[in-house]
C-alpha atoms as a PDB file:
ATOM      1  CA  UNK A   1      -5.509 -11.506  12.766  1.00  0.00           C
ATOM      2  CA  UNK A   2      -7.460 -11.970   9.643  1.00  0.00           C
ATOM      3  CA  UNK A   3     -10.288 -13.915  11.326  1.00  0.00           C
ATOM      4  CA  UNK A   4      -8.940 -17.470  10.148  1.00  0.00           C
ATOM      5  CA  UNK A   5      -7.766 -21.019  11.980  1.00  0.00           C
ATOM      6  CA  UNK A   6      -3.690 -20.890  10.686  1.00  0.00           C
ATOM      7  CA  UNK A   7      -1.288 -23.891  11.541  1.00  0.00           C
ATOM      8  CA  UNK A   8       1.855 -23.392  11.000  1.00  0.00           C
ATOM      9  CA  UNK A   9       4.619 -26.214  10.559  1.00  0.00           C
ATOM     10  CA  UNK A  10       8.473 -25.806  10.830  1.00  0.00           C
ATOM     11  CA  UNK A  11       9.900 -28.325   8.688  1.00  0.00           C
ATOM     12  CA  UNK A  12      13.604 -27.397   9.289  1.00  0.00           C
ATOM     13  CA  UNK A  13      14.655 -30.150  11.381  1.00  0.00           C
ATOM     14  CA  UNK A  14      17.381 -29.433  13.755  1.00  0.00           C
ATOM     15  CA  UNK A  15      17.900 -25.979  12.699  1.00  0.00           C
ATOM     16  CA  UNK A  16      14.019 -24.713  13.815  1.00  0.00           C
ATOM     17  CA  UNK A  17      13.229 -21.480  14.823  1.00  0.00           C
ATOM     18  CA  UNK A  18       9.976 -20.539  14.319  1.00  0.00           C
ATOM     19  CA  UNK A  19       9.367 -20.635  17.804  1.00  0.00           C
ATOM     20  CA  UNK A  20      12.163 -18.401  18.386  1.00  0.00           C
ATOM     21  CA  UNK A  21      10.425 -16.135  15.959  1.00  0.00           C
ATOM     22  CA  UNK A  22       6.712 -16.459  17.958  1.00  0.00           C
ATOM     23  CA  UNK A  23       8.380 -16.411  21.495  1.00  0.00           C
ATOM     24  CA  UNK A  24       6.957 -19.677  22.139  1.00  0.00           C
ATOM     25  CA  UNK A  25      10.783 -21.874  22.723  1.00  0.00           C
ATOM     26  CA  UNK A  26       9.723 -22.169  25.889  1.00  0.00           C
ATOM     27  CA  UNK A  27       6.662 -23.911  25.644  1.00  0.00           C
ATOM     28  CA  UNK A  28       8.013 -26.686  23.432  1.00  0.00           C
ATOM     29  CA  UNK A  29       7.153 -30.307  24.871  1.00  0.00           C
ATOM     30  CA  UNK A  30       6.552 -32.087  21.577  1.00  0.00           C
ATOM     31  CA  UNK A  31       7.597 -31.327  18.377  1.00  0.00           C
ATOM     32  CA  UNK A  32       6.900 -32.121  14.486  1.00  0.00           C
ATOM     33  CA  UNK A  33       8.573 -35.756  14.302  1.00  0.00           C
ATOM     34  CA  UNK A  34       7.432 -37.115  17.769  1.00  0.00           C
ATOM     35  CA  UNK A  35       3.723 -36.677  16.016  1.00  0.00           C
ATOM     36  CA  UNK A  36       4.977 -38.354  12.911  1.00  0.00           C
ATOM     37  CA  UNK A  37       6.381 -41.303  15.107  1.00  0.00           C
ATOM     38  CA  UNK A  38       3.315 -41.635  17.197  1.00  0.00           C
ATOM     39  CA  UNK A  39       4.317 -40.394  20.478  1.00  0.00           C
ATOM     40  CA  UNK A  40       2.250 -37.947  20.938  1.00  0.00           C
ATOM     41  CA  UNK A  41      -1.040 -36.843  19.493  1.00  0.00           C
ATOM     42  CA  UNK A  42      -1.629 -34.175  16.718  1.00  0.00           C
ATOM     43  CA  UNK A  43      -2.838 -31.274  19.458  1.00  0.00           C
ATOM     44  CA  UNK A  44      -0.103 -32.124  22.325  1.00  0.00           C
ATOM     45  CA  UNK A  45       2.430 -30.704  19.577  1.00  0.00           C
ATOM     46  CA  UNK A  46       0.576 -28.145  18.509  1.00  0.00           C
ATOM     47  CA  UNK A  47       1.149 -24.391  20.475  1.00  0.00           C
ATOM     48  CA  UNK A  48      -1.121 -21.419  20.510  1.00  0.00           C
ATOM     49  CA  UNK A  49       0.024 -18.047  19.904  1.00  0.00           C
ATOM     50  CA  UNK A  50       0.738 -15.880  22.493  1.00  0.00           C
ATOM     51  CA  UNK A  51      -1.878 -13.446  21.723  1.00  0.00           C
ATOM     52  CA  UNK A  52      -4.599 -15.678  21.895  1.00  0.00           C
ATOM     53  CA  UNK A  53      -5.100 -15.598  18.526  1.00  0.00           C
ATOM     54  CA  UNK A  54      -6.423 -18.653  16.758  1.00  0.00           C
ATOM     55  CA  UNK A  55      -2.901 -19.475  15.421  1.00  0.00           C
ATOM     56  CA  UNK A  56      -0.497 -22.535  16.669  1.00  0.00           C
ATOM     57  CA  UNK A  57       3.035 -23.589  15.804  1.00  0.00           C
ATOM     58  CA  UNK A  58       3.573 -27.475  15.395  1.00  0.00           C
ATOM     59  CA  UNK A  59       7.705 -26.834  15.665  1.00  0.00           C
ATOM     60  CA  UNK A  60      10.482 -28.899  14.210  1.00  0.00           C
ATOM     61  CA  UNK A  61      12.619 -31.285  16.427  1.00  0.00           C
ATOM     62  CA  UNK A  62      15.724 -29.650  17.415  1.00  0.00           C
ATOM     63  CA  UNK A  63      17.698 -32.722  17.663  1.00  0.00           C
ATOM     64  CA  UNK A  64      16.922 -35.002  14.816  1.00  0.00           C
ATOM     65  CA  UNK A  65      17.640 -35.026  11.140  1.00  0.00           C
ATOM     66  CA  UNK A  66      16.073 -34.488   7.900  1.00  0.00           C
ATOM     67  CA  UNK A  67      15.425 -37.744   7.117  1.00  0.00           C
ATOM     68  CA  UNK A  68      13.150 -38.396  10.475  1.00  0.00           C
ATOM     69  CA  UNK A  69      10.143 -37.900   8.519  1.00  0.00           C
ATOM     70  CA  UNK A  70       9.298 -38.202   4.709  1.00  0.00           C
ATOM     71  CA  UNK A  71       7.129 -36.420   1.923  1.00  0.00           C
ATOM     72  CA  UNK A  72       4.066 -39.250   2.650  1.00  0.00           C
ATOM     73  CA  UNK A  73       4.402 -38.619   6.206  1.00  0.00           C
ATOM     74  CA  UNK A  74       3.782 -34.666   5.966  1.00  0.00           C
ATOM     75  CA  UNK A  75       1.652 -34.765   3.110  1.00  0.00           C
ATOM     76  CA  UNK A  76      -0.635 -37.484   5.603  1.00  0.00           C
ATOM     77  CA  UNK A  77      -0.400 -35.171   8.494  1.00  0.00           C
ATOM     78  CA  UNK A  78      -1.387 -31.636   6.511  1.00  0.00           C
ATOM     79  CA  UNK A  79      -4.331 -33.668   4.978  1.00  0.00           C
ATOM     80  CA  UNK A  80      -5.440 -34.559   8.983  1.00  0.00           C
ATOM     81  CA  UNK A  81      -4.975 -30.574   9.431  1.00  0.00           C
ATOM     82  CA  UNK A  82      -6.921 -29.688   6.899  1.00  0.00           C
ATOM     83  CA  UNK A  83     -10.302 -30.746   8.583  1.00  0.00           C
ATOM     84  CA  UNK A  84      -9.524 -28.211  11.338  1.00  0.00           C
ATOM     85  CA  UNK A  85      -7.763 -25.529   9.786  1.00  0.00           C
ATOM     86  CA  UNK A  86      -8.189 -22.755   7.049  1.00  0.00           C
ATOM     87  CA  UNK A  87      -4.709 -22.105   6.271  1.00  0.00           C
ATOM     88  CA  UNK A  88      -1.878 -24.360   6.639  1.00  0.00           C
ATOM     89  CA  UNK A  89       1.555 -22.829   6.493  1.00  0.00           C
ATOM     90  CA  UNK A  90       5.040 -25.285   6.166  1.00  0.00           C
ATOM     91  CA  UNK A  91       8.128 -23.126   6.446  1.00  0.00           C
ATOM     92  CA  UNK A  92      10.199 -24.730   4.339  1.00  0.00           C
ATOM     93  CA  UNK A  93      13.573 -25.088   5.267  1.00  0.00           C
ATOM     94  CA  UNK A  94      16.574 -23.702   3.214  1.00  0.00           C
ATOM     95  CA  UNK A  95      18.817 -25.925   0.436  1.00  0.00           C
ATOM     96  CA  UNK A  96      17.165 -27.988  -1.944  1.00  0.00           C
ATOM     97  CA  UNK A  97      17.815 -31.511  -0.137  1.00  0.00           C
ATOM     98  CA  UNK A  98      15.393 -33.906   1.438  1.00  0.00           C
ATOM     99  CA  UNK A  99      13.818 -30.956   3.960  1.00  0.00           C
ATOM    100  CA  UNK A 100      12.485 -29.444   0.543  1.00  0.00           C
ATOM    101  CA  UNK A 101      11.280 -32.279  -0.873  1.00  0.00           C
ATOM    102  CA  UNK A 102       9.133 -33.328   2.071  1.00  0.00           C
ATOM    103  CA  UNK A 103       7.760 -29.495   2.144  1.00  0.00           C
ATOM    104  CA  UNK A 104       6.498 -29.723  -1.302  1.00  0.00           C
ATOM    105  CA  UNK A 105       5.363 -32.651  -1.471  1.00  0.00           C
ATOM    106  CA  UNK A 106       2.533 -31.496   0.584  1.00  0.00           C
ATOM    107  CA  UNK A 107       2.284 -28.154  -0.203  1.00  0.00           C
ATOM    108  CA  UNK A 108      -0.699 -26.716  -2.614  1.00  0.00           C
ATOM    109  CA  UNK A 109       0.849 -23.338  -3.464  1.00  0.00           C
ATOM    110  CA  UNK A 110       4.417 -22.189  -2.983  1.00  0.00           C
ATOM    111  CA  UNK A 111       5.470 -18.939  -2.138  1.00  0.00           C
ATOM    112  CA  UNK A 112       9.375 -17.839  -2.687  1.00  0.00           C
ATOM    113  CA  UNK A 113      10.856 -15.016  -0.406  1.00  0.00           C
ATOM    114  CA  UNK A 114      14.185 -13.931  -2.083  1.00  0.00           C
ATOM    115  CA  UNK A 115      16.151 -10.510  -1.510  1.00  0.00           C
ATOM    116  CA  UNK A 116      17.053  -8.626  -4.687  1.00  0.00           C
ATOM    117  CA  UNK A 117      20.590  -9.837  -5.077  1.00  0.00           C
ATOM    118  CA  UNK A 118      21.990 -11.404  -7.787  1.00  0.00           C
ATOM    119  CA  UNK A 119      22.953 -14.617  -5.832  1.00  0.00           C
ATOM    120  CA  UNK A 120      19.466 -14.903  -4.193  1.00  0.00           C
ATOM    121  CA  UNK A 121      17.820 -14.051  -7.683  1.00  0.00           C
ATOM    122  CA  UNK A 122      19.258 -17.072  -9.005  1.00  0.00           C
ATOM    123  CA  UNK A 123      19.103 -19.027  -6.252  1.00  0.00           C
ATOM    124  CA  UNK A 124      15.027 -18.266  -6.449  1.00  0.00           C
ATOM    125  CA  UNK A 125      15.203 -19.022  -9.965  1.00  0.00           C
ATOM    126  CA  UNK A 126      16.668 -22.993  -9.872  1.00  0.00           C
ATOM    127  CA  UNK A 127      13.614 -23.304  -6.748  1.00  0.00           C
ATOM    128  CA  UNK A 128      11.201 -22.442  -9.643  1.00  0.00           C
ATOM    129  CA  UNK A 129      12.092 -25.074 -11.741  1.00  0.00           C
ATOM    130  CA  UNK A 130      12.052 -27.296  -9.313  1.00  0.00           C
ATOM    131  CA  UNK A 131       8.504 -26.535  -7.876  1.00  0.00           C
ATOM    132  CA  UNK A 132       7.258 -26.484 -11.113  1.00  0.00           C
ATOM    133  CA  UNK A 133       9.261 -30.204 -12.011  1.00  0.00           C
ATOM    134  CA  UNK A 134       6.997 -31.397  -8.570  1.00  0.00           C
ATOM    135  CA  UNK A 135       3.892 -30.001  -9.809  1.00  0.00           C
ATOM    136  CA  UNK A 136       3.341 -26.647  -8.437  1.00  0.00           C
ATOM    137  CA  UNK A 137       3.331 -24.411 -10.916  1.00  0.00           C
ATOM    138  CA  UNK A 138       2.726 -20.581 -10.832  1.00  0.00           C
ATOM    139  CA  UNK A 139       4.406 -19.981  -7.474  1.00  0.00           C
ATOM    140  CA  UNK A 140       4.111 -16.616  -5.865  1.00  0.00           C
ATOM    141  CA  UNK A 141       7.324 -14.591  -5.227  1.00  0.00           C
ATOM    142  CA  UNK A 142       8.075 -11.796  -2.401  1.00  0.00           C
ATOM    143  CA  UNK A 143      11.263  -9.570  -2.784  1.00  0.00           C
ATOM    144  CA  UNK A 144      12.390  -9.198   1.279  1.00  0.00           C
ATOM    145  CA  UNK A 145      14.680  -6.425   2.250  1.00  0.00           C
ATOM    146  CA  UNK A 146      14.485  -4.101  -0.318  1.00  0.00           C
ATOM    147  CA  UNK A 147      15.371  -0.238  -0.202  1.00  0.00           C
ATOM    148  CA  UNK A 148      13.687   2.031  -2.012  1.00  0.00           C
ATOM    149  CA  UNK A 149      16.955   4.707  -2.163  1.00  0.00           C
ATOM    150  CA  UNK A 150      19.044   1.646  -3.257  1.00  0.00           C
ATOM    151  CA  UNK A 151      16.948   0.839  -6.287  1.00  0.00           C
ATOM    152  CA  UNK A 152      16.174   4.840  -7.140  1.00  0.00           C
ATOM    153  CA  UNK A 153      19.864   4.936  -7.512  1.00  0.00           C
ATOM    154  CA  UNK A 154      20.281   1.978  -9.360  1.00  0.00           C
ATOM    155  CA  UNK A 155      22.109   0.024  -6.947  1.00  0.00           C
ATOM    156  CA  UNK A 156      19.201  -2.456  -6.110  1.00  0.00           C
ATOM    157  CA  UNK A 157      17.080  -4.562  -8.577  1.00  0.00           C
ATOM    158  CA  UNK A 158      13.308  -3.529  -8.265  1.00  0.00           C
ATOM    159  CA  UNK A 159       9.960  -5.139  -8.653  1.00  0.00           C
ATOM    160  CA  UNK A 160      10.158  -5.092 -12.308  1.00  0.00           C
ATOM    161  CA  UNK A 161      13.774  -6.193 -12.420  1.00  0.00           C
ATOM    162  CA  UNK A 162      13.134  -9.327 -10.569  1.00  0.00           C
ATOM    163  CA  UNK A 163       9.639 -10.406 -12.350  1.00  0.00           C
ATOM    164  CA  UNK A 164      11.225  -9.814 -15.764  1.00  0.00           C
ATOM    165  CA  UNK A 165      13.679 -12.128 -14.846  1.00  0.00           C
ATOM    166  CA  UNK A 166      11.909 -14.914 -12.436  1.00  0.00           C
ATOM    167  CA  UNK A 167       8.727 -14.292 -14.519  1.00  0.00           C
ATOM    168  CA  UNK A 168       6.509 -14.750 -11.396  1.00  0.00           C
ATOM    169  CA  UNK A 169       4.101 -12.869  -9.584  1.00  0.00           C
ATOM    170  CA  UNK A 170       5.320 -10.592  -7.083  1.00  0.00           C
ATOM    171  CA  UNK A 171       3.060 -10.907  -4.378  1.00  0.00           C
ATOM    172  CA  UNK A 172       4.893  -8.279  -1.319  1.00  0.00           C
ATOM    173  CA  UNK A 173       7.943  -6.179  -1.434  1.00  0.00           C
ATOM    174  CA  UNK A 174       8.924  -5.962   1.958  1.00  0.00           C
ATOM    175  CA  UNK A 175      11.397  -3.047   3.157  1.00  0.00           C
ATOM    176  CA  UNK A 176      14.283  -3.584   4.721  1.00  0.00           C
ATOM    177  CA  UNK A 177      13.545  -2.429   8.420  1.00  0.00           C
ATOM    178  CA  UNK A 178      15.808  -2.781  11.277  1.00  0.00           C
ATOM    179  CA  UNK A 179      13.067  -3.306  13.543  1.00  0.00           C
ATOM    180  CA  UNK A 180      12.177  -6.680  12.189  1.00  0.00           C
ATOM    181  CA  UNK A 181      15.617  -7.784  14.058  1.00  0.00           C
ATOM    182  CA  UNK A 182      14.560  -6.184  17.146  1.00  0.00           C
ATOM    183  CA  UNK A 183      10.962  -8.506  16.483  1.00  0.00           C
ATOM    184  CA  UNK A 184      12.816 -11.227  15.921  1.00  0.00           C
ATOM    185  CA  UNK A 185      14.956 -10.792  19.350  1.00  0.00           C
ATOM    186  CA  UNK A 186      12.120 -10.278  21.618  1.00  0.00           C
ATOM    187  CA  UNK A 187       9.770 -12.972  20.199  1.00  0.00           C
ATOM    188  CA  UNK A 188       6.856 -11.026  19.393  1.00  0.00           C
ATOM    189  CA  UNK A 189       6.363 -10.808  15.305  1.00  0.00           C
ATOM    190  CA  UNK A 190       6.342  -7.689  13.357  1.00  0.00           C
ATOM    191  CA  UNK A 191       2.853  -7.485  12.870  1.00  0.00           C
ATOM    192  CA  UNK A 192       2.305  -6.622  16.308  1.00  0.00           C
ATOM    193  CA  UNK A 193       4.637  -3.402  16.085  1.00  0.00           C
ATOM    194  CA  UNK A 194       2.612  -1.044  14.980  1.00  0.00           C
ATOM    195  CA  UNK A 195       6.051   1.116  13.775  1.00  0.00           C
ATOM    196  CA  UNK A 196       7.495  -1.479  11.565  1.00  0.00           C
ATOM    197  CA  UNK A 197       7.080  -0.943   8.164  1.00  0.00           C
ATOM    198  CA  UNK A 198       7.693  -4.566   7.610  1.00  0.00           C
ATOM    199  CA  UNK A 199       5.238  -5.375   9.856  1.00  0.00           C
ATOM    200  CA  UNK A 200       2.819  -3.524   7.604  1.00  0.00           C
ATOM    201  CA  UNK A 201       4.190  -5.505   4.474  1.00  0.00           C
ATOM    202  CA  UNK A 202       3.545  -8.527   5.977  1.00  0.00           C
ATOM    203  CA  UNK A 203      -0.232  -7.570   6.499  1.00  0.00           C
ATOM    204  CA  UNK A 204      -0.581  -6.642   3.091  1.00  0.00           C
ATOM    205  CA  UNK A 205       0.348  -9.541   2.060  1.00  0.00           C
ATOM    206  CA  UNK A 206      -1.741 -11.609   4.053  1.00  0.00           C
ATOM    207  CA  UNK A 207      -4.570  -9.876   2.816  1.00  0.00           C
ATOM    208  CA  UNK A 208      -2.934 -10.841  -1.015  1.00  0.00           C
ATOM    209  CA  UNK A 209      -3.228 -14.460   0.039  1.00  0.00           C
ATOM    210  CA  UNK A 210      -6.543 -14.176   1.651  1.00  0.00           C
ATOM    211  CA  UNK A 211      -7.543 -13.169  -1.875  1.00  0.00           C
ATOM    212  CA  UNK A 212      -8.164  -8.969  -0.802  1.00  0.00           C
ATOM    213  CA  UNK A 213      -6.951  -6.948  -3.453  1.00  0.00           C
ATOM    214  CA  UNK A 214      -4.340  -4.754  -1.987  1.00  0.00           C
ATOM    215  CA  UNK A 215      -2.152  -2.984  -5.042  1.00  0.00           C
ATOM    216  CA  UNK A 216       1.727  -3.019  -4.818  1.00  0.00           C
ATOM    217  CA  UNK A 217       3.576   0.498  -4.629  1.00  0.00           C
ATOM    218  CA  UNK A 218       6.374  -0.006  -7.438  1.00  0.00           C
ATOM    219  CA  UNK A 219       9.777   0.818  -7.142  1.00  0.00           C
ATOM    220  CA  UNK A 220      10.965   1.357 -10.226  1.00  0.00           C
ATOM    221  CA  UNK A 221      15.058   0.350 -11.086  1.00  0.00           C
ATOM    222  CA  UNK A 222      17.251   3.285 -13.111  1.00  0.00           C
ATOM    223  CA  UNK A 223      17.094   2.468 -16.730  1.00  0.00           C
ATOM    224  CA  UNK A 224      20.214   0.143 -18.090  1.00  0.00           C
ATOM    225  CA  UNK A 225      20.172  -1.721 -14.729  1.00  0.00           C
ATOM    226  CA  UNK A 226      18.067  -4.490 -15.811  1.00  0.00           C
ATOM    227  CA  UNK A 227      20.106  -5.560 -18.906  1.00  0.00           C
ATOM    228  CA  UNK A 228      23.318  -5.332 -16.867  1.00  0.00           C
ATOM    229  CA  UNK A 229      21.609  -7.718 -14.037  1.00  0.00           C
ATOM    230  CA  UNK A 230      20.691 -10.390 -16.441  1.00  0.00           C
ATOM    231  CA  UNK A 231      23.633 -10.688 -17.851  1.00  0.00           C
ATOM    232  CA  UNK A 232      25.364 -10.899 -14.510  1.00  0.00           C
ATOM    233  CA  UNK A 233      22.667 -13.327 -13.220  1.00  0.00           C
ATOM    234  CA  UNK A 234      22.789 -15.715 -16.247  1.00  0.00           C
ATOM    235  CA  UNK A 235      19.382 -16.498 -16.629  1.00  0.00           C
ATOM    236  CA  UNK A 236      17.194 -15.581 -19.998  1.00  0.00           C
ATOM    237  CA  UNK A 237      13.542 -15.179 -18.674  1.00  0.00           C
ATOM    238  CA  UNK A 238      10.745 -17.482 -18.750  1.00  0.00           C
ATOM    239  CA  UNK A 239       7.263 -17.203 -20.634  1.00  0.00           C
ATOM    240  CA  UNK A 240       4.981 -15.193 -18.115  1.00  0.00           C
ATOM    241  CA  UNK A 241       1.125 -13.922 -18.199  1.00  0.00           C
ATOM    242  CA  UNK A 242      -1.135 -13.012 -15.075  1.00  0.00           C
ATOM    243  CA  UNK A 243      -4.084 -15.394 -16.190  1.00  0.00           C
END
């Protein structure tokens, strides 16, 4: 929407839904691992977006494992991408097993989603180390379902909650909208609903990444909360600047 060529990979094999998400299931012939294993070539996997917009989805294989492809195999196939492409996204499956590993390895920046729990808080906070132990450092961090009247009455972390303790850069707070499932259900993204104010968080953000400077609203937590929260959340903070 942006103007840009934007692949995007599912690496979650045999849990994929990305094309759930695009409302492109249907149109699934090949899939991630058949290019990996030769059978097919790079564009026969690869499936445009709906709206004609220069996007495509290169999904996951529904009935294969993990261990179908490995970290040199992606990292080989995103540098082939590359050539064509301005953006290359790999959704990263969940868990921190072999699915993770082969996402990084290939990956040039990481961004974290997390929602501002204290399980998902430190959840985010054992991915950082690990990104960082694989070599990408700095990684980018947006806070998803958050409610504004949760965290004004101090029942929610906030923006400055979670970056005190993740010490990372939030890049989108994203509100918790009840459309988003309704998106998700017909197949057409967010971004295309011009009422969901999720949809509009997502756009902002975009425009982050594309390097637009686009400020964040803050939603600031009750005072107390935060010291409560890291106690509860066990971790002590890392060293943090924005350079």
């Amino acid at each position: 929407m942006r103007g840009h060529r934007v692949v995007v990979i599912d690496t979650d094999i045999g849990l994929r839904n990305l094309d759930v998400i695009m409302g492109l299931e249907n149109r699934i012939v090949y899939d991630l691992v058949n290019v990996i294993e030769g059978k097919c070539r790079l564009r026969q996997a690869m499936i445009q977006d709906k709206n004609r917009l220069e996007l495509y989805l290169i999904p996951a294989a529904q009935t294969r494992d993990k261990d179908s492809i490995t970290p040199e195999q992606l990292k080989a196939l995103c540098a082939e991408l590359e050539d064509e492409f301005d953006y290359i996204l790999i959704d990263c499956p969940a868990g921190i097993e072999q699915g993770f590993k082969n996402a990084v390895s290939a990956a040039g920046e990481a961004v974290i989603v997390t929602t501002p729990e204290v399980s998902a808080i430190r959840d985010a906070d054992r991915v950082i180390g690990l990104l960082e132990a694989s070599g990408l450092h700095r990684p980018k961090l947006i806070i998803n379902r958050i409610s504004a009247e949760m965290v004004k009455r101090g029942d929610m972390m906030g923006q400055n909650d979670v970056e005190s303790l993740l010490a990372v850069e939030v890049i989108g707070l994203v509100p918790a909208d009840e459309r988003t499932v309704a998106a998700a259900n017909r197949g057409v993204p967010a971004v295309h609903d011009g009422r969901s104010s999720a949809g509009a968080a997502f756009t902002r953000i975009a425009a982050r990444i594309d390097g637009e400077e686009v400020p964040l609203k803050e939603i600031a937590s009750r005072a107390g909360m935060f010291n409560k929260l890291r106690d509860m959340v066990g971790i002590k903070g890392r060293a943090y600047s924005h350079a």
